[in-house]
Protein backbone atom coordinates (compact mmCIF):
# COMPACT_ATOMS: atom_id res chain seq x y z
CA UNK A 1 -17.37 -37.54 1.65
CA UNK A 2 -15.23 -37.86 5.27
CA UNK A 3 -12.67 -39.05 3.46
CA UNK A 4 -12.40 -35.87 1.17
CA UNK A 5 -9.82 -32.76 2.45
CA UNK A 6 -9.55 -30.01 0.44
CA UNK A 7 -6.78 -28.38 0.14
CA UNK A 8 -6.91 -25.06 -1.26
CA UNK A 9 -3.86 -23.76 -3.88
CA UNK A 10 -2.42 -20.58 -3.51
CA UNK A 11 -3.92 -18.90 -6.08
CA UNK A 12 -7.27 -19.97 -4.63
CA UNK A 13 -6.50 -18.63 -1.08
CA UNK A 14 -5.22 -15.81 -2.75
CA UNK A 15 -8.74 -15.34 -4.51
CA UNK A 16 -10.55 -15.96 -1.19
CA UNK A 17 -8.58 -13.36 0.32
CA UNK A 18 -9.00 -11.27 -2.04
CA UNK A 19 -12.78 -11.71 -2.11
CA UNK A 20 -12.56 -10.66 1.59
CA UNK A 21 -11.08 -7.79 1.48
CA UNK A 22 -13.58 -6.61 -1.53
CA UNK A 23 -16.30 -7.61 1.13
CA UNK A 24 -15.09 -5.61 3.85
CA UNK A 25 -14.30 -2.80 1.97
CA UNK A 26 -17.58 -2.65 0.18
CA UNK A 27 -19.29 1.09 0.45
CA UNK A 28 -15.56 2.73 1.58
CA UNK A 29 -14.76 4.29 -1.85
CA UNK A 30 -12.67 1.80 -2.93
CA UNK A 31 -14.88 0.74 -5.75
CA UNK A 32 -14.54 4.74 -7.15
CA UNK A 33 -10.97 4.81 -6.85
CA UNK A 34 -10.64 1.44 -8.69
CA UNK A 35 -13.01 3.26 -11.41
CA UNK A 36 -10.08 5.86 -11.96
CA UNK A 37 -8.20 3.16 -13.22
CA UNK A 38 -10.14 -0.13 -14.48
CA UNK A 39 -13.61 0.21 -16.13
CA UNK A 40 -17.09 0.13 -14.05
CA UNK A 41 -18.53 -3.19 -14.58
CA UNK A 42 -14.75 -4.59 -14.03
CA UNK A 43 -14.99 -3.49 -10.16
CA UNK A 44 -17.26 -5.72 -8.60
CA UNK A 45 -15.28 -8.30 -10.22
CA UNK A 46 -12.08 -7.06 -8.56
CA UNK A 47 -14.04 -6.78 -5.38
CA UNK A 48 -15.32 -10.33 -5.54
CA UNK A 49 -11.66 -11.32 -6.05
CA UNK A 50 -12.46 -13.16 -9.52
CA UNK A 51 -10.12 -10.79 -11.80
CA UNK A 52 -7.03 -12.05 -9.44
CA UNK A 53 -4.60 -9.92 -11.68
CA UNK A 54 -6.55 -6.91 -11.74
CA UNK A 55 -7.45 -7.20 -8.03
CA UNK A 56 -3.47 -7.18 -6.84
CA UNK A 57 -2.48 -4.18 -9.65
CA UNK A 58 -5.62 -2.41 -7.60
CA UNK A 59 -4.74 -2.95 -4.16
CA UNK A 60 -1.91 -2.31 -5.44
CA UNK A 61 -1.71 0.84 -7.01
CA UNK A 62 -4.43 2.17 -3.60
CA UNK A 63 -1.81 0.71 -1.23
CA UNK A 64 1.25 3.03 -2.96
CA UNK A 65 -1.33 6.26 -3.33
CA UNK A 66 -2.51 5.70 0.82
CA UNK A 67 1.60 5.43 1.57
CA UNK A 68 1.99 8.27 -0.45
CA UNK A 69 -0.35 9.59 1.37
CA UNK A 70 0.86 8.83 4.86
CA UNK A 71 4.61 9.51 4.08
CA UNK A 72 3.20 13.14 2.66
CA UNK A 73 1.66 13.67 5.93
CA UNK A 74 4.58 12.09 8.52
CA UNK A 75 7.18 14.13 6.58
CA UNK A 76 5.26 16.92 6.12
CA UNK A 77 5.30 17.37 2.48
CA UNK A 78 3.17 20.04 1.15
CA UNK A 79 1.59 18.17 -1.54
CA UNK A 80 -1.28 21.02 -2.35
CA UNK A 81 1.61 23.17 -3.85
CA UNK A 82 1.48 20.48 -6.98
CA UNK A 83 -1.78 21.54 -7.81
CA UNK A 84 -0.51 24.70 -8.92
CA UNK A 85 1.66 22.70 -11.52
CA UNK A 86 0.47 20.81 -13.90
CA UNK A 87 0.69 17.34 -11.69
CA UNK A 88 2.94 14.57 -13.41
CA UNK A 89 5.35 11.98 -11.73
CA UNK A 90 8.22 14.43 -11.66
CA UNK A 91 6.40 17.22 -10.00
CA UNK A 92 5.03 15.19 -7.06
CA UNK A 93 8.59 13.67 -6.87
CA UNK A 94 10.46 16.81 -6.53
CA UNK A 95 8.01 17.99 -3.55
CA UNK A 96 8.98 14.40 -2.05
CA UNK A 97 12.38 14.41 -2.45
CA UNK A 98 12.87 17.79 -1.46
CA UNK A 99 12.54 16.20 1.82
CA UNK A 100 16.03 15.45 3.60
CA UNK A 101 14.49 12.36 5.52
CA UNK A 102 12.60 10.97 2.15
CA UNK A 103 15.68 12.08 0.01
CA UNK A 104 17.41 9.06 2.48
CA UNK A 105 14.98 6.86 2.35
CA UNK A 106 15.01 6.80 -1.64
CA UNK A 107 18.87 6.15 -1.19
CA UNK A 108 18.25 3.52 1.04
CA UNK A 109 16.07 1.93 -1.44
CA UNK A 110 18.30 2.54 -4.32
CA UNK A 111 21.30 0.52 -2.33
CA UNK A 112 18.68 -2.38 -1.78
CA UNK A 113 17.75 -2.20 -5.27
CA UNK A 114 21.68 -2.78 -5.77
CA UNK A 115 21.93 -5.66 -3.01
CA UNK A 116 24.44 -3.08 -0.98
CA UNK A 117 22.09 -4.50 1.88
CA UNK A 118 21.82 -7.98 1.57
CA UNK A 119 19.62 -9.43 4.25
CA UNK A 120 16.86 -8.15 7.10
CA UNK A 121 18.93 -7.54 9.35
CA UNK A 122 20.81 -5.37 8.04
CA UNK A 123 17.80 -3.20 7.17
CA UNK A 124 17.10 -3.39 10.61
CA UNK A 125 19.60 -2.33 12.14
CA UNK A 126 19.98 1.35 9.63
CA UNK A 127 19.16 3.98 11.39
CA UNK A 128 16.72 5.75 8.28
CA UNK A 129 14.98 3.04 8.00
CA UNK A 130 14.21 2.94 12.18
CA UNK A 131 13.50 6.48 12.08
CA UNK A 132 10.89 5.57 9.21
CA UNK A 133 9.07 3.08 10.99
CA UNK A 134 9.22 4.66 14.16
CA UNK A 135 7.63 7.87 12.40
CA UNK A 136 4.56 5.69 10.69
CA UNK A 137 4.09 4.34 14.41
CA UNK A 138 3.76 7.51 15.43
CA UNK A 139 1.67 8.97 12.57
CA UNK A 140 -0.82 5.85 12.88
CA UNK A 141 -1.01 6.05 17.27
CA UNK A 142 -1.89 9.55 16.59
CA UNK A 143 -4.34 8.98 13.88
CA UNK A 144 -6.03 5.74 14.84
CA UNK A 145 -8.52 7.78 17.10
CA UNK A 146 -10.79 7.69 13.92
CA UNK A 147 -12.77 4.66 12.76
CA UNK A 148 -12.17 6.03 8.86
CA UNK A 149 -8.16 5.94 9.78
CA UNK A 150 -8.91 2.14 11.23
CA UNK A 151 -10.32 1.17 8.54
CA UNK A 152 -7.64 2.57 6.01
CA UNK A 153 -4.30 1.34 8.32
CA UNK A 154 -6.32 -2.36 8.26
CA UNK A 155 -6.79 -2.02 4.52
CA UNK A 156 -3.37 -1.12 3.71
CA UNK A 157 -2.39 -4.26 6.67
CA UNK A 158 -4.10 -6.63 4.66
CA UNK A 159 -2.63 -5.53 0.96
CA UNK A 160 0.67 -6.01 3.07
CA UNK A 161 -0.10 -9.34 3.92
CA UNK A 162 -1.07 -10.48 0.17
CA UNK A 163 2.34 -8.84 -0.82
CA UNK A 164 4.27 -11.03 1.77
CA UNK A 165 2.15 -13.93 0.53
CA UNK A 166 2.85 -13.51 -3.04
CA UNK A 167 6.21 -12.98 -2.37
């Protein structure tokens, strides 16, 4: 048995990752806001980090909704004036882009979408995309005060890292 090494594939480090993070999130509400979307007795299976697929499409979806979130928040988006609407994709978009700074940011996006920006460094170096992170800094400095906001900034630091892994 010395003579054994395992050596674990990525798809099984990604399953032991994503066991962990079900772990450590256990009793945050993460299990309920996976129920919006997946069935109940399909959660702790997602949590355990056994339904791989299902787990990523989760964290996934949670990680866009808690950026959503955050961006509503940094860029001061009003995103209670929806609820008077009839809330679909379009309506929360047009409170987003009505945003100068977000309307830039989706352009920026569109001309990486388009390889306009080819590489890092380019990315980098634009200045909406440095006044973007700079503004998250800020929002999360101020905000990290609470253990709740910890918790939800290392959440959405670890669905980061299984996107850079996977990628």
């Amino acid at each position: 048995m010395n003579d054994i090494i395992l050596i674990l594939g990525s798809f099984h480090i990604l399953m032991s990752f994503l066991g962990a993070v079900g772990h450590l999130m256990t009793g945050t509400g993460l299990q309920h806001l996976l129920e919006q979307v997946y069935a109940s007795h399909t959660v702790p299976h997602i949590m355990s980090g056994k339904a791989v697929d299902r787990a990523r499409r989760g964290h996934m979806l949670s990680l866009c909704s808690l950026y959503g979130i955050m961006m509503s928040k940094v860029y001061d988006v009003n995103l209670a004036a929806a609820d008077d609407f009839e809330i679909t994709d379009c309506v929360i978009s047009e409170h987003f882009l009505s945003n100068p700074s977000i309307f830039q940011l989706t352009s920026l996006l569109e001309n990486l979408k388009k390889l306009s920006i080819s590489n890092d460094d380019e990315l980098m170096k634009n200045n909406i995309f440095q006044e973007y992170l700079e503004e998250t800094k800020r929002f999360k400095d101020r905000n990290n005060e609470s253990k709740t906001s910890q918790l939800w900034f290392m959440y959405m630091d670890m669905i980061d890292l299984m996107c850079i892994f996977i990628k």
